[in-house]
Structure formats: C-alpha cells, structure tokens
Protein backbone atom coordinates (compact mmCIF):
# COMPACT_ATOMS: atom_id res chain seq x y z
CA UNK A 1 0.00 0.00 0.00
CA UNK A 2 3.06 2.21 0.84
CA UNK A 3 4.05 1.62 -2.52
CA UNK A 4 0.60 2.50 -4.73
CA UNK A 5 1.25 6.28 -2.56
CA UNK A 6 4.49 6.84 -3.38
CA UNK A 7 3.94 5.99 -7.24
CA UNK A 8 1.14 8.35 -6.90
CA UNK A 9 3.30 10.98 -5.48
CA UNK A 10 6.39 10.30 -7.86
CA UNK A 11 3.37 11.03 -10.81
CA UNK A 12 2.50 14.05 -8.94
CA UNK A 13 6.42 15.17 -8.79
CA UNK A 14 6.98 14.89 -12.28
CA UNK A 15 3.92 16.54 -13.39
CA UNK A 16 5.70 19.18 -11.33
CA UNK A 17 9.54 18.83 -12.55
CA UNK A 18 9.89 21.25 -15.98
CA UNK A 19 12.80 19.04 -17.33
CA UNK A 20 9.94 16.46 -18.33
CA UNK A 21 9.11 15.86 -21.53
CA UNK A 22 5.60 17.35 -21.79
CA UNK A 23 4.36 13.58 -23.36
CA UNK A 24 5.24 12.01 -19.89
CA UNK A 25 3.59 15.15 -18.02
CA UNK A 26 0.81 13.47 -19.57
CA UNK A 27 0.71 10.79 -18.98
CA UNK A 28 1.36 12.11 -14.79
CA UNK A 29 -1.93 13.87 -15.61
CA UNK A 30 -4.11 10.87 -16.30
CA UNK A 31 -2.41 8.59 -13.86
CA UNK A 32 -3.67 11.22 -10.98
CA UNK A 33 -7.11 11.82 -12.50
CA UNK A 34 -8.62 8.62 -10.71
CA UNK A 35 -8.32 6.87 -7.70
CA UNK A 36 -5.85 9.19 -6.15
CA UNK A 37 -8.04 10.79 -3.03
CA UNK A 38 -4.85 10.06 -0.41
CA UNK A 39 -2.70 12.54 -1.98
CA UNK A 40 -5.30 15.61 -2.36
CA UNK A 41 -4.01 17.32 0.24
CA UNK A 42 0.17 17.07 -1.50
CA UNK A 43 -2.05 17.81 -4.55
CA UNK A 44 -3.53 21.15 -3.28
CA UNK A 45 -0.13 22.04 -1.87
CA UNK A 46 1.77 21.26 -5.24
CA UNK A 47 -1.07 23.76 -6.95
CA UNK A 48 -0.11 26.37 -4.24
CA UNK A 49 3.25 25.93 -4.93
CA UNK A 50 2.89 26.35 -8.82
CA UNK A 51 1.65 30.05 -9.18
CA UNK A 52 -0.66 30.58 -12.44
CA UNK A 53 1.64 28.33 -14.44
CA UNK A 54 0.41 25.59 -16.28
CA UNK A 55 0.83 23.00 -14.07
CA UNK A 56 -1.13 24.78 -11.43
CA UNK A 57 -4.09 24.69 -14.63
CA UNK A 58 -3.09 21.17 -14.78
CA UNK A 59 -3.46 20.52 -11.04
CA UNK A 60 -6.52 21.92 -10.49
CA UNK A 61 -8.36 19.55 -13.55
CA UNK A 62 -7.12 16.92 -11.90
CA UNK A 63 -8.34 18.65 -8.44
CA UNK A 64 -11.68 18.97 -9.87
CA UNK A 65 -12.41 14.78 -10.34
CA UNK A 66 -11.73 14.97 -5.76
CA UNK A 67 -14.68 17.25 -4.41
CA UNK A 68 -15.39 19.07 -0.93
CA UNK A 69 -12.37 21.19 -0.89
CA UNK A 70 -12.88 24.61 -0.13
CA UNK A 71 -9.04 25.66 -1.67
CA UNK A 72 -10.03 23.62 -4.47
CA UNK A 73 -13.59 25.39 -5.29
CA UNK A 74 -12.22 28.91 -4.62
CA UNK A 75 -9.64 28.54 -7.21
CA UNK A 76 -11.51 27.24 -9.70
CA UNK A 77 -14.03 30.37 -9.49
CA UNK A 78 -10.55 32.40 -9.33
CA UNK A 79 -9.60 30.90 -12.91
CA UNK A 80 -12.79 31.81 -14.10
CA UNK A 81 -13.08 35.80 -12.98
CA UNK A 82 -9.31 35.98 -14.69
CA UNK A 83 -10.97 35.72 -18.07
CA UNK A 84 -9.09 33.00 -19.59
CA UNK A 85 -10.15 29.48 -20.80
CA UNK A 86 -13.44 30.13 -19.74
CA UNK A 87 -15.17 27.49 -21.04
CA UNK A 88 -12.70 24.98 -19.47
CA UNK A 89 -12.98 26.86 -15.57
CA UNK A 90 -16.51 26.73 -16.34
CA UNK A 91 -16.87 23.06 -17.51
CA UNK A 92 -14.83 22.31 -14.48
CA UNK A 93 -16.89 24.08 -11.73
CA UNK A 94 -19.73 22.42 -12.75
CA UNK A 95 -17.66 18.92 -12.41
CA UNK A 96 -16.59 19.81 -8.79
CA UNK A 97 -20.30 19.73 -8.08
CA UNK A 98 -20.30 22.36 -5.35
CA UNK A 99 -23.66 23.97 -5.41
CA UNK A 100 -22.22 27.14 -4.82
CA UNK A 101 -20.75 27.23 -8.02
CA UNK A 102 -24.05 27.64 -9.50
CA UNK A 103 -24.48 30.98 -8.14
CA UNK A 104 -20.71 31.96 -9.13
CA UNK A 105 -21.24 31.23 -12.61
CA UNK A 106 -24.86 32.87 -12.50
CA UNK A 107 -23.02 36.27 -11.32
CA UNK A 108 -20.03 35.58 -13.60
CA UNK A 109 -22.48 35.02 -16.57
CA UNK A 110 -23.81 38.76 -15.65
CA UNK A 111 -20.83 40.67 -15.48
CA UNK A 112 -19.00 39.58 -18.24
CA UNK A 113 -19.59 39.23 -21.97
CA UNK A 114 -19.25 35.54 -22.81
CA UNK A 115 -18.70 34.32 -26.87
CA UNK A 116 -21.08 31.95 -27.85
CA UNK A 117 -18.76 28.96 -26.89
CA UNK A 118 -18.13 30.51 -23.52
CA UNK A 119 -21.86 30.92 -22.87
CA UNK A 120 -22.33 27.11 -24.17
CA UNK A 121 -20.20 26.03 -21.26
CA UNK A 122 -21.61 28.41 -18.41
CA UNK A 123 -24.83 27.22 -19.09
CA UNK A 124 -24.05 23.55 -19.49
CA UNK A 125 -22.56 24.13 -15.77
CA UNK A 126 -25.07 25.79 -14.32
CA UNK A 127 -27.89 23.20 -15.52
CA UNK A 128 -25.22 20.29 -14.44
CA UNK A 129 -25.68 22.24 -10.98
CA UNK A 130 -29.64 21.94 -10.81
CA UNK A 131 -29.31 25.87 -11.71
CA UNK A 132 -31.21 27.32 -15.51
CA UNK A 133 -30.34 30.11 -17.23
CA UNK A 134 -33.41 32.68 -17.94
CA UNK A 135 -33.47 34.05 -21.41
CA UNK A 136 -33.15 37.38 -19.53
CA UNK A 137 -29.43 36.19 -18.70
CA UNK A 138 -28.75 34.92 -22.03
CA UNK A 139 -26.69 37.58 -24.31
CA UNK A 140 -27.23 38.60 -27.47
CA UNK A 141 -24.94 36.18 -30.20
CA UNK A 142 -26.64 37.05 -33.88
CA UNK A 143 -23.12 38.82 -34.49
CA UNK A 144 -20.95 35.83 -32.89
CA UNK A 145 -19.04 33.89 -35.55
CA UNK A 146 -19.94 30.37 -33.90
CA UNK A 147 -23.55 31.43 -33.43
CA UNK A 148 -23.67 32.29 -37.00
CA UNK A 149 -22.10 28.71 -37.82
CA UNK A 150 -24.75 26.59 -36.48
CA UNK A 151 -27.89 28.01 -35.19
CA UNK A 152 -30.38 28.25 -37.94
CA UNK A 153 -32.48 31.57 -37.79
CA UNK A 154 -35.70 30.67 -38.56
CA UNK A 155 -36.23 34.11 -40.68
CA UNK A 156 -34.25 33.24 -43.62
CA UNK A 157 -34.99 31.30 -46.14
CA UNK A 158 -38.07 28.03 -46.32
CA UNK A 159 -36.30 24.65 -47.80
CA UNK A 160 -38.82 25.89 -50.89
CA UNK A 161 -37.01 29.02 -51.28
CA UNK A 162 -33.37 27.02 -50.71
CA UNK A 163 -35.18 24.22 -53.36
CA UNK A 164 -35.84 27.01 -56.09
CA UNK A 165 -33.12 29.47 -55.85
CA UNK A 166 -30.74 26.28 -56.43
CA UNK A 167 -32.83 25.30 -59.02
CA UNK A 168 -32.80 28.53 -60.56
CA UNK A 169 -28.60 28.63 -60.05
CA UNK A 170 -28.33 25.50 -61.95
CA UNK A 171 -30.97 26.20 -65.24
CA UNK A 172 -29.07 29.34 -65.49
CA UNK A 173 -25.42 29.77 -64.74
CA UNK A 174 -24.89 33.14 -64.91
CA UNK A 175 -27.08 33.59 -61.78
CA UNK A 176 -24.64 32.14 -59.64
CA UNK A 177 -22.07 34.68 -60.47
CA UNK A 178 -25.38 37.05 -59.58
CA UNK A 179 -25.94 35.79 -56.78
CA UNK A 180 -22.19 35.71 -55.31
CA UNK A 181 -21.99 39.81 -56.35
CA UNK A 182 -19.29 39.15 -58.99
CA UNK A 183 -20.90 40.39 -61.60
CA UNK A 184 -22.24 43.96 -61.22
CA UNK A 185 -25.30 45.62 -61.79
C-alpha cells in the first residue's frame, strides 16, 4: 500500500519537474485523474506551490475529479473571474459539483460578456448544478461567428425558397455569379 502512494506521489512530482518531456507530463496527468483521493491534500499544496503556471491549470483539472475542498472550489471560481479558458474553468466548476458554483457562474455570466462557446459552457454548468439560465441572462450572439455557424435563424430562407433558388442557379449559370456579387449591376 506504501508503494501505490508513493507511485502516486512520484506522478504528482513529475507533473511538477519542468525538465519532463511534456508527453510524460501526460501521462502524470491521467495517472492522478482517478483513484488518487490520499494525496489531495500534496495535490492542493503542489497547486499552491505552482503560481498561475500551467501545471497549477493542470493541477486543479485533476483537483476537480476529488470534491469538498474549499481551496479547491475557490480557485476554480478564481480561474474563471481571470478571463481565460473560460469554457474549461466553467466546464470544471460544474464537475466539482459544489452547489455554490451555481451561483458563481450565475453572477459571472452577468458581469461579463461571454462568446457563444463561452456561454455554451456556463450554461451547461449551471444546468449540471440543478441551476437554468433565464433568457433574460442569455446575451445577445446574432453577431458571434460560432452562433452564426450553427444556429439556424428561422427568418431566412423556407427549404422551398433554398429548393428554387438552387434550381434557378443550376438552369441558369450566370445567376450564380449574380448571386455571389461578382458580376455587377
């Protein structure tokens, strides 16, 4: 049994050690996802000790499979206010499963201006929670890239439209330079 915890902890120092090759850092990662609750606490220390470096964002993933750590839930909403990887801080709050996390990314989701992904992931988070999202709370995307991309706004055009103005583009060739503005008018 001594053993098992020390390989856990030799994973957990050379997820650490920066003269690893990032390949085996990975594999450190996955070994500590699972079945690693006896070394949370060297766990939470190691993420103290590593700053905002990517190990710390590495640490606190794996933190984020071993719930009912207040350090652990604190940072994780602390990732989230600083703006970056969003979606993953968010995704990962609503792992931990602390219900207060609900409320953080209910607040969060008000005071700052999530893309369309971002949102995706907030919400997905705050439903895994037991929380919803009112349409009130829900920002405006119609200029979003990725909103463009794959929601289908019911205004434009019927399948019969689609059906003839293809139709039309294929009886008469010239429309589809038309239609693409390449030829003017």
């Amino acid at each position: 049994m001594a053993d098992l915890r020390e390989e856990k902890l030799e994973n957990l120092a050379m997820l650490q050690d920066e003269h690893i090759p990032y390949d085996i850092k990975l594999q450190c990662y996955d070994y500590l996802l699972e079945g690693c609750e006896d070394i949370v606490d060297e766990m939470i220390e190691a993420y103290r000790n590593n700053g905002t470096s990517d190990t710390a964002k590495m640490l606190l993933e794996i933190l984020s499979n071993y719930p009912g750590h207040d350090e652990v839930y604190f940072a994780l909403v602390s990732w989230l206010y600083r703006g970056d990887d969003v979606s993953l801080f968010a995704q990962l709050i609503g792992k931990y499963g602390d219900d207060r996390g609900c409320e953080a990314l209910q607040g969060f989701l008000k005071e700052y201006e999530p893309n369309y992904n971002e949102f995706l992931e907030i919400r997905a988070a705050i439903e895994e929670l037991g929380g919803e999202v009112s349409e009130d709370d829900t920002p405006d995307f119609t200029e979003d890239p990725l909103y463009k991309a794959t929601v289908y706004d019911e205004s434009e055009e019927t399948d019969e439209e689609i059906g003839k103005r293809i139709l039309d583009r294929l009886t008469n060739p010239q429309n589809i330079d038309d239609a693409n503005g390449d030829i003017p008018q």
